[in-house]
C-alpha atoms as a PDB file:
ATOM      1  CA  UNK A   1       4.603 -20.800   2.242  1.00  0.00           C
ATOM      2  CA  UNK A   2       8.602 -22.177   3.234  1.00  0.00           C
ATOM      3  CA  UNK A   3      10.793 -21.999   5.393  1.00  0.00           C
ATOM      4  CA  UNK A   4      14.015 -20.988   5.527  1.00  0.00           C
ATOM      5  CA  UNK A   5      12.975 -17.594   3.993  1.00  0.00           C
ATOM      6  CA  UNK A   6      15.571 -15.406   2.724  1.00  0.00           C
ATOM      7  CA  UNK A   7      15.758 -11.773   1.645  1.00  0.00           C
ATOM      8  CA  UNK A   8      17.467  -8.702   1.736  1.00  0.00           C
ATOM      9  CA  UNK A   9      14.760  -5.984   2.273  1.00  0.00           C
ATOM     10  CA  UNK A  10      11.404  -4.825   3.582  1.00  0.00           C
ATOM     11  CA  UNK A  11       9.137  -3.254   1.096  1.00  0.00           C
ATOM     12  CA  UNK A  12       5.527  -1.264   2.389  1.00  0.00           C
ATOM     13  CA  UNK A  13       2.622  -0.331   0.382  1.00  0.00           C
ATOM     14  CA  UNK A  14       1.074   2.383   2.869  1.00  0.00           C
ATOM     15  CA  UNK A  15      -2.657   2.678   2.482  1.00  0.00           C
ATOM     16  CA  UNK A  16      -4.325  -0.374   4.080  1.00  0.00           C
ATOM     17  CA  UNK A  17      -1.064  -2.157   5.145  1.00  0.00           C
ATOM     18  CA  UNK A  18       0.368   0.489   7.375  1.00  0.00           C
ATOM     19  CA  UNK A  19      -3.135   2.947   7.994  1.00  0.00           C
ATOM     20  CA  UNK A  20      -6.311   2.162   7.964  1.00  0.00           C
ATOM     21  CA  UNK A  21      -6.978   4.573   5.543  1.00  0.00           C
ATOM     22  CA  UNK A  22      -8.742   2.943   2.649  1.00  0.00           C
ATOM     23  CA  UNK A  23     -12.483   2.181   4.266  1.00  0.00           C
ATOM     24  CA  UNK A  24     -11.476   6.158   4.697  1.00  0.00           C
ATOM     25  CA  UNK A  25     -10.726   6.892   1.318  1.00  0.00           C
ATOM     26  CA  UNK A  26     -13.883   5.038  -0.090  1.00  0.00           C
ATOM     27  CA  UNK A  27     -16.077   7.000   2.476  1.00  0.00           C
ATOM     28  CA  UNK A  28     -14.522  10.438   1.451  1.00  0.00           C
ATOM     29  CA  UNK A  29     -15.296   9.519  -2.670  1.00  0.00           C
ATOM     30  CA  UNK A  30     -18.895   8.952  -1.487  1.00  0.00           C
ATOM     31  CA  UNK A  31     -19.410  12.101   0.947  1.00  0.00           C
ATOM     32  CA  UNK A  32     -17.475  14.149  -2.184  1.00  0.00           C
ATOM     33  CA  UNK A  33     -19.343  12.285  -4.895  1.00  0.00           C
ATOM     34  CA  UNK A  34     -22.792  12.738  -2.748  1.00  0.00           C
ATOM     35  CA  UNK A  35     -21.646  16.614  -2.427  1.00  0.00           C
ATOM     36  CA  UNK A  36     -21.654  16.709  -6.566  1.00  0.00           C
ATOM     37  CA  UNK A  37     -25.275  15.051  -7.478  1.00  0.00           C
ATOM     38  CA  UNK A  38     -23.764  11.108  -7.382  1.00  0.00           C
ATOM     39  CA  UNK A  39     -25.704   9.415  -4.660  1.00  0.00           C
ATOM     40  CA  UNK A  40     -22.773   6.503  -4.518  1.00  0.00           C
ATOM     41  CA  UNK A  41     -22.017   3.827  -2.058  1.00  0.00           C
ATOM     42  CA  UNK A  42     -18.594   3.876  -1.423  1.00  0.00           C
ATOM     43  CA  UNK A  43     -18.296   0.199  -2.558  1.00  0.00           C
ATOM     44  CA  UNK A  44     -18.949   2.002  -5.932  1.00  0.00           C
ATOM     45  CA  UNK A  45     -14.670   3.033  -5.793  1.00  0.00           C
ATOM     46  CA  UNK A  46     -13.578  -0.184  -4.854  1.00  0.00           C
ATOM     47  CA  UNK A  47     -11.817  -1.188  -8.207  1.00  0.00           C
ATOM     48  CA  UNK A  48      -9.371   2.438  -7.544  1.00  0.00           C
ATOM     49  CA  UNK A  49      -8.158   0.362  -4.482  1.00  0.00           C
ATOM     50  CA  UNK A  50      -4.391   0.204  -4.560  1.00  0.00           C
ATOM     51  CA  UNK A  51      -4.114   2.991  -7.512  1.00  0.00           C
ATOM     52  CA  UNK A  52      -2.467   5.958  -8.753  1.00  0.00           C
ATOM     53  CA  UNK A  53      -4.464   9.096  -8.892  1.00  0.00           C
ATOM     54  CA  UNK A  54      -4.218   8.993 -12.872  1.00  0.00           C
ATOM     55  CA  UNK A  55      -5.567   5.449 -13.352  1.00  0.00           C
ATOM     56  CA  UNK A  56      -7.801   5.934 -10.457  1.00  0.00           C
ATOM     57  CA  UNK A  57      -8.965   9.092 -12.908  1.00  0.00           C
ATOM     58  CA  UNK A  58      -9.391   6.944 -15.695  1.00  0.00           C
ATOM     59  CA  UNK A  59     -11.317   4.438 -14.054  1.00  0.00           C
ATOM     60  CA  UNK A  60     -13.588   6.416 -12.330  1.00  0.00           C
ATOM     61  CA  UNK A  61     -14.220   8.066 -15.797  1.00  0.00           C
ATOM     62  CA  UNK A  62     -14.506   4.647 -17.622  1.00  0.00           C
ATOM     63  CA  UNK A  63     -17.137   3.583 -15.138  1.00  0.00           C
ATOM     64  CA  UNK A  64     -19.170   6.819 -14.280  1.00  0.00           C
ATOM     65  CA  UNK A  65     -18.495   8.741 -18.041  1.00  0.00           C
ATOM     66  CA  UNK A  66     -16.393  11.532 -18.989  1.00  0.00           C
ATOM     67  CA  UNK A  67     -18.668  14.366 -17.416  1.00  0.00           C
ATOM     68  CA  UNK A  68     -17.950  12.667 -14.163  1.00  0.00           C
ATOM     69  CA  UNK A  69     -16.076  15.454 -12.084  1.00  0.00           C
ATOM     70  CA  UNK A  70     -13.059  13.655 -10.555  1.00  0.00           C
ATOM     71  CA  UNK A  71     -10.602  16.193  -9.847  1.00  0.00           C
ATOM     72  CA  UNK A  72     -13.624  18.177  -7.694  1.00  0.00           C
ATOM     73  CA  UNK A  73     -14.398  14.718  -6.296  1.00  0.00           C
ATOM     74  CA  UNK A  74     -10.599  14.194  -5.459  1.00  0.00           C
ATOM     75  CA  UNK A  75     -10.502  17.543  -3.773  1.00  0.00           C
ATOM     76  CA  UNK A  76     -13.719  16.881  -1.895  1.00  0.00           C
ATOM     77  CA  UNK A  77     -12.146  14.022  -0.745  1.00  0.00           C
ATOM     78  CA  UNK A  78      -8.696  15.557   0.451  1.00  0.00           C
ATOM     79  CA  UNK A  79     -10.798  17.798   2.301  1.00  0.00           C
ATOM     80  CA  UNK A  80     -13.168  14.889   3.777  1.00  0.00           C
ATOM     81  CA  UNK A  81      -9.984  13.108   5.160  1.00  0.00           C
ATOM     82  CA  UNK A  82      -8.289  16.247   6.490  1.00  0.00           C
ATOM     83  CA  UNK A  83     -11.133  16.669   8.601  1.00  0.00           C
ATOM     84  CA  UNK A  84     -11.269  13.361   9.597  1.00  0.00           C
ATOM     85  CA  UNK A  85      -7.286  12.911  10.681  1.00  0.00           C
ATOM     86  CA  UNK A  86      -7.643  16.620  12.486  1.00  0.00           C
ATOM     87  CA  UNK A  87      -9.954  15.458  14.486  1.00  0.00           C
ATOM     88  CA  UNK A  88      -8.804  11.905  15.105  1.00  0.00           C
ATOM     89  CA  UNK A  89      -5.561  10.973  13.822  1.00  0.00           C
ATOM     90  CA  UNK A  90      -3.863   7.977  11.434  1.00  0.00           C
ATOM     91  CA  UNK A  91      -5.648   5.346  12.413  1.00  0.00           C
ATOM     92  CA  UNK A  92      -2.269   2.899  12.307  1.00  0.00           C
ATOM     93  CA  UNK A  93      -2.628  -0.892  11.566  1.00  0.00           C
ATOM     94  CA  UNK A  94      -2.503  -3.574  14.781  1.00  0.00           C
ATOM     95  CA  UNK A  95       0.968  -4.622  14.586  1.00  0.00           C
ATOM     96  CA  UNK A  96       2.532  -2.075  12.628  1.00  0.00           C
ATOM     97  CA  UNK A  97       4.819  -0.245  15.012  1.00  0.00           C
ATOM     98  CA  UNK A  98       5.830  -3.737  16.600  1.00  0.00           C
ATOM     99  CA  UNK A  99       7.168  -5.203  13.064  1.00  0.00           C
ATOM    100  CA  UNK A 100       9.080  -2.246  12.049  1.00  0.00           C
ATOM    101  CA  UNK A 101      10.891  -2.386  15.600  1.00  0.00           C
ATOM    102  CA  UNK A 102      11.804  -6.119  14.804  1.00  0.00           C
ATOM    103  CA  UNK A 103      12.852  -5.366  11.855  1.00  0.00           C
ATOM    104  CA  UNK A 104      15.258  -2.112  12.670  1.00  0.00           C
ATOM    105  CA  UNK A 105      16.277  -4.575  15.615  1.00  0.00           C
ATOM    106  CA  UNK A 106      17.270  -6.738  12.361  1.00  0.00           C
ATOM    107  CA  UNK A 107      18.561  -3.547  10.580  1.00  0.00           C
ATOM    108  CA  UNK A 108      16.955  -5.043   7.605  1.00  0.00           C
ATOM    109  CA  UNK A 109      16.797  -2.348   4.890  1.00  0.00           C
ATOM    110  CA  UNK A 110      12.585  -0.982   4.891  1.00  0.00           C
ATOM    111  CA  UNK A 111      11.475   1.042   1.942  1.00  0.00           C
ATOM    112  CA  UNK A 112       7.596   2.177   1.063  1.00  0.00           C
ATOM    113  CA  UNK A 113       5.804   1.919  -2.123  1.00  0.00           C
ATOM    114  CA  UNK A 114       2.856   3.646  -2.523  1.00  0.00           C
ATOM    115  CA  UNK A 115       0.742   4.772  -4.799  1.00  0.00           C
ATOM    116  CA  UNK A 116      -0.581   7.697  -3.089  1.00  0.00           C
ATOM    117  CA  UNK A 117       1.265  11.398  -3.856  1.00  0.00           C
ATOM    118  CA  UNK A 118       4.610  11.815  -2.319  1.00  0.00           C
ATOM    119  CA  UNK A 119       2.807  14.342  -0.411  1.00  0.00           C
ATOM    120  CA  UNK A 120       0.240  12.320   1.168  1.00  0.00           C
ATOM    121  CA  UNK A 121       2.489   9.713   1.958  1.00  0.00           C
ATOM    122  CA  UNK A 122       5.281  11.730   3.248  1.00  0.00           C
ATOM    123  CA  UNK A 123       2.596  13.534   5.721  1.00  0.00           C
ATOM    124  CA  UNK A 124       1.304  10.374   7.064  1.00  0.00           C
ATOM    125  CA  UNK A 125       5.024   8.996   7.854  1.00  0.00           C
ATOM    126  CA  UNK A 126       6.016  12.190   9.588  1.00  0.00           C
ATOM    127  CA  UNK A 127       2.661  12.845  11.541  1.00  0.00           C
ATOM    128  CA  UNK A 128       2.677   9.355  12.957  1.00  0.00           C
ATOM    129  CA  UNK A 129       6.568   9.355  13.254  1.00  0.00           C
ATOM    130  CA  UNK A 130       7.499   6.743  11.586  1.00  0.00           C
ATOM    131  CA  UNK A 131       9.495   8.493   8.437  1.00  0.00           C
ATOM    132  CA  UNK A 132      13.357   7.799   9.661  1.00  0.00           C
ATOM    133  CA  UNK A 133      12.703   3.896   9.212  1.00  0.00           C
ATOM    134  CA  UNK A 134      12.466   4.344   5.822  1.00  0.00           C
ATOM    135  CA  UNK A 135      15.755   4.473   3.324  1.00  0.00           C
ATOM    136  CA  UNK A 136      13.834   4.689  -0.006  1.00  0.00           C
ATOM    137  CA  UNK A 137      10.124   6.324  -0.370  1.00  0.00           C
ATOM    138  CA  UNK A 138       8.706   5.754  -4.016  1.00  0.00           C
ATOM    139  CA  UNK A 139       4.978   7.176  -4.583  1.00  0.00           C
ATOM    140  CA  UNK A 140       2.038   7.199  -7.226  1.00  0.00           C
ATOM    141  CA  UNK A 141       2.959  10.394  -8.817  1.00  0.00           C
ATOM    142  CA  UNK A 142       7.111   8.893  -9.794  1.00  0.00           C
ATOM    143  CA  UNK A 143       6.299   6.334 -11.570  1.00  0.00           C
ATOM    144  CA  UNK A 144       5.066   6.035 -15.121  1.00  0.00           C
ATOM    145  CA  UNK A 145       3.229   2.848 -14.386  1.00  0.00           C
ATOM    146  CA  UNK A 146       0.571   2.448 -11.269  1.00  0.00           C
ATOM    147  CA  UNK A 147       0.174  -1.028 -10.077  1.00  0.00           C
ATOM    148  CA  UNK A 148      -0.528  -3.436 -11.250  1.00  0.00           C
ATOM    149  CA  UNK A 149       2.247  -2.835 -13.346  1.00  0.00           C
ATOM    150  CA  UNK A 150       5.467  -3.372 -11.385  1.00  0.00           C
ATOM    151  CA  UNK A 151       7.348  -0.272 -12.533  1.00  0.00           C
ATOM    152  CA  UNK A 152       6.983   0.664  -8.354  1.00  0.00           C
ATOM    153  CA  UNK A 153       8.470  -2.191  -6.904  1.00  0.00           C
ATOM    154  CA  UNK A 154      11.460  -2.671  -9.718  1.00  0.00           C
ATOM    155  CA  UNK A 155      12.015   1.081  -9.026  1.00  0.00           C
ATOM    156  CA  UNK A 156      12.286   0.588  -5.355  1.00  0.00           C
ATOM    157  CA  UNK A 157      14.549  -2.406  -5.268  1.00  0.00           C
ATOM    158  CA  UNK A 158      16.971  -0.705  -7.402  1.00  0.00           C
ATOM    159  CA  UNK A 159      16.857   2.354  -4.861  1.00  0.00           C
ATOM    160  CA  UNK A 160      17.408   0.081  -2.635  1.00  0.00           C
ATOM    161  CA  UNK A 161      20.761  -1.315  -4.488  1.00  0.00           C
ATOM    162  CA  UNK A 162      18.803  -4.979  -3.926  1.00  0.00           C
ATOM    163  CA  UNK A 163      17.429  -7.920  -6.278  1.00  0.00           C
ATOM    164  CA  UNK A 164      13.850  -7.829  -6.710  1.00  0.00           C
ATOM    165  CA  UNK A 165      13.831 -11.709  -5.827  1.00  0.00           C
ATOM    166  CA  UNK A 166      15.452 -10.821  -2.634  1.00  0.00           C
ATOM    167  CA  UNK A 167      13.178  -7.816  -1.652  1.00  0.00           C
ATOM    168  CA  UNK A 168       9.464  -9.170   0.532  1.00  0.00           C
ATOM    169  CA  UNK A 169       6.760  -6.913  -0.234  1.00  0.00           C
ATOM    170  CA  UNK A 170       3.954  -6.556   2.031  1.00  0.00           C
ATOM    171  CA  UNK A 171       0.919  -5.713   0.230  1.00  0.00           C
ATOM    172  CA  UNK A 172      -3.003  -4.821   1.392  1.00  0.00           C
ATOM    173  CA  UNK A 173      -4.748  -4.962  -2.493  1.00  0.00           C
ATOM    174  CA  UNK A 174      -4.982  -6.900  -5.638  1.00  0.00           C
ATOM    175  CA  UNK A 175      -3.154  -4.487  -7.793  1.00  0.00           C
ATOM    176  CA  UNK A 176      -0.392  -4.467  -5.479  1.00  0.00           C
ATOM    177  CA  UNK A 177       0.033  -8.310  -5.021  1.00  0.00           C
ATOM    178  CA  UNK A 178       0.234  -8.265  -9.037  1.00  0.00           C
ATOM    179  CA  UNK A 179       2.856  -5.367  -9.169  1.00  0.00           C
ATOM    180  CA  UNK A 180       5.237  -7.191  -6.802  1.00  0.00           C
ATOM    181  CA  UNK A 181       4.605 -10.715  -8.083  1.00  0.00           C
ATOM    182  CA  UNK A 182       5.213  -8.968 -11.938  1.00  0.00           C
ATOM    183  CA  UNK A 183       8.498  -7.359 -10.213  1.00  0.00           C
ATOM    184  CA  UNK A 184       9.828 -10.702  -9.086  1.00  0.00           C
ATOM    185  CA  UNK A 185       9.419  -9.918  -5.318  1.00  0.00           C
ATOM    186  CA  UNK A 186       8.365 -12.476  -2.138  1.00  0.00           C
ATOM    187  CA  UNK A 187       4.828 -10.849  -2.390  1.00  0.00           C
ATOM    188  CA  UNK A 188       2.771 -11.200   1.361  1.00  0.00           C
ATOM    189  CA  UNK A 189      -0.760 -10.039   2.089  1.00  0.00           C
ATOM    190  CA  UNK A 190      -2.250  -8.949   4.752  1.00  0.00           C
ATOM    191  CA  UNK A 191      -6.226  -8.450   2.986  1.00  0.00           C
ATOM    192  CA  UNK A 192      -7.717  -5.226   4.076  1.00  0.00           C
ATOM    193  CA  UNK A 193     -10.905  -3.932   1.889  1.00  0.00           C
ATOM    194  CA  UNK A 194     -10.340  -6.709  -0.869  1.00  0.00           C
ATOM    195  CA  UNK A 195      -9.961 -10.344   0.113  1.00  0.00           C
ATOM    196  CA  UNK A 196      -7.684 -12.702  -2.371  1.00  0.00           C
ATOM    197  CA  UNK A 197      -9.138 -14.235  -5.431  1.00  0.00           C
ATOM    198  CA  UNK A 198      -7.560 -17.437  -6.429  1.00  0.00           C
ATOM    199  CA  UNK A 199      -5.321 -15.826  -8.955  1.00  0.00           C
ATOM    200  CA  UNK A 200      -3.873 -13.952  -6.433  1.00  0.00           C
ATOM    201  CA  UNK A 201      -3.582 -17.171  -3.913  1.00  0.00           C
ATOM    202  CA  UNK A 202      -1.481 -18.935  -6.653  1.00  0.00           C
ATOM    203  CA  UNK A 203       0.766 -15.735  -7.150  1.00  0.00           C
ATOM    204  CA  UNK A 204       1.266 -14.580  -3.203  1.00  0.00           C
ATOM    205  CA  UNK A 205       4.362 -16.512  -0.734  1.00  0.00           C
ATOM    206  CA  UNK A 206       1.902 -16.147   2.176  1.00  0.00           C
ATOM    207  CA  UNK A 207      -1.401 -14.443   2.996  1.00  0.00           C
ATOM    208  CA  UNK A 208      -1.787 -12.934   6.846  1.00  0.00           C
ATOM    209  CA  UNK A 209      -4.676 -11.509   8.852  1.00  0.00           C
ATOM    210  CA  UNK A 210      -2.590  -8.883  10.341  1.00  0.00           C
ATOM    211  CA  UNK A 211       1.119  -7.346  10.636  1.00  0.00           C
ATOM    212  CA  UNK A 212       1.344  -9.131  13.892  1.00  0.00           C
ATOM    213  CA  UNK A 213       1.152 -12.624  12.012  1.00  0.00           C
ATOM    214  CA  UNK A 214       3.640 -11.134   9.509  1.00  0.00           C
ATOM    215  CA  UNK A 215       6.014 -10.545  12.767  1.00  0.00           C
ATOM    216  CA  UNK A 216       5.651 -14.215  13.985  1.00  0.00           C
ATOM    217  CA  UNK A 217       6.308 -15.707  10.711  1.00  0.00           C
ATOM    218  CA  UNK A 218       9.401 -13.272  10.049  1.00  0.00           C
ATOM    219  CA  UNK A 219      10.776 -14.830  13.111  1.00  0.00           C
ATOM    220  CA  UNK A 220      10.046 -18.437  12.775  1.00  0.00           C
ATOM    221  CA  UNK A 221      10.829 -18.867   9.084  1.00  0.00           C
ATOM    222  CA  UNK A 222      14.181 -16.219   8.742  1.00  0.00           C
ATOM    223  CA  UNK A 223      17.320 -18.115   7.828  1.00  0.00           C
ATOM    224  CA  UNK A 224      19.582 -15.287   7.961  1.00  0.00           C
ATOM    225  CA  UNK A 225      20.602 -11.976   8.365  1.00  0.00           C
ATOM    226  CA  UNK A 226      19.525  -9.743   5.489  1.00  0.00           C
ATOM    227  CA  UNK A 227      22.710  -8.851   3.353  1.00  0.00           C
ATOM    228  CA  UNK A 228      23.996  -4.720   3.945  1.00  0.00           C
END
């Protein structure tokens, strides 16, 4: 971790950086999964942390057998979560709301990269009202590639008319930490449902307990305006 940090852009991953939605997700795979005959804990879906739905297909397949019924799962699930932010909302991550003002404040250029559907993620943005702060969205379902691969964050720098070496990423999972250190980004994580492994100590410019840390740092450790 330096100082005298320099970049040019803000990249999000959305699930578990910006929501607290993946303890959420895992929970809805197990209610679904319980719903079809699977009696699964929801630690059982951890490895689909941070992936597209089709790899998050294939492993589910890989580790439960072809028979096992994902796309019912999947919509069990979607309907498990609907519930869930009907009756209570995005829950949004400690610190969230306060970084992106800094960072507007900054008029640093923000983009997300998720690998949830551009559906999903463009209903989360807009419910919790958050959308405008965004110039470039790229999701799960535009890329050939899921992460780890770092198709997503080479696609969303050059959206962003930036260098991948000048773009921070924040990042919640494994996968992700990978994608943007494969892409040549400043990868940071903030751990949510999977805490670093070495590998992923070596490869990461900083690792945070929350978005508010992420905040303080920005501040301290900035050595100049981002470039428009």
């Amino acid at each position: 971790m330096a100082n005298n940090l320099q970049f040019d852009a803000v990249i999000f991953d959305m699930d578990g950086l910006m929501f607290d939605t993946e303890q959420l997700g895992l929970e809805g795979y197990r209610h679904a999964a319980h719903q079809h005959g699977y009696n699964l804990e929801s630690a059982a879906f951890h490895d689909i942390i941070g992936r597209t739905v089709s790899d998050a297909k294939r492993l589910l397949q890989e580790k439960f057998g072809s028979d096992f019924p994902v796309e019912k799962i999947r919509e069990g699930r979607r309907r498990y979560l609907a519930e869930t932010r009907n009756a209570s909302g995005i829950p949004i991550k400690s610190g969230l709301m306060e970084l992106l003002e800094y960072l507007k404040k900054k008029k640093v250029p923000l983009a997300v990269a998720s690998s949830s559907s551009r559906r999903g993620v463009e209903r989360n943005l807009k419910n919790v009202g958050i959308i405008d702060n965004f110039k470039v969205i790229v999701c799960g379902d535009e890329v050939t590639h899921g992460k780890p691969h770092p198709e997503m964050y080479l696609k969303t720098a050059d959206l962003l008319s930036k260098h991948p070496s000048t773009c921070i990423v924040l990042e919640d999972s494994l996968p992700g930490i990978e994608a943007a250190h494969a892409a040549g980004t400043i990868p940071i994580m903030i751990p949510d449902m999977q805490q670093p492994t070495e590998a992923v100590r070596r490869i990461a410019h900083a690792i945070f307990d929350s978005l508010h840390d992420v905040r303080i740092y920005l501040a301290g450790n900035w050595s100049e305006s981002p470039q428009k």
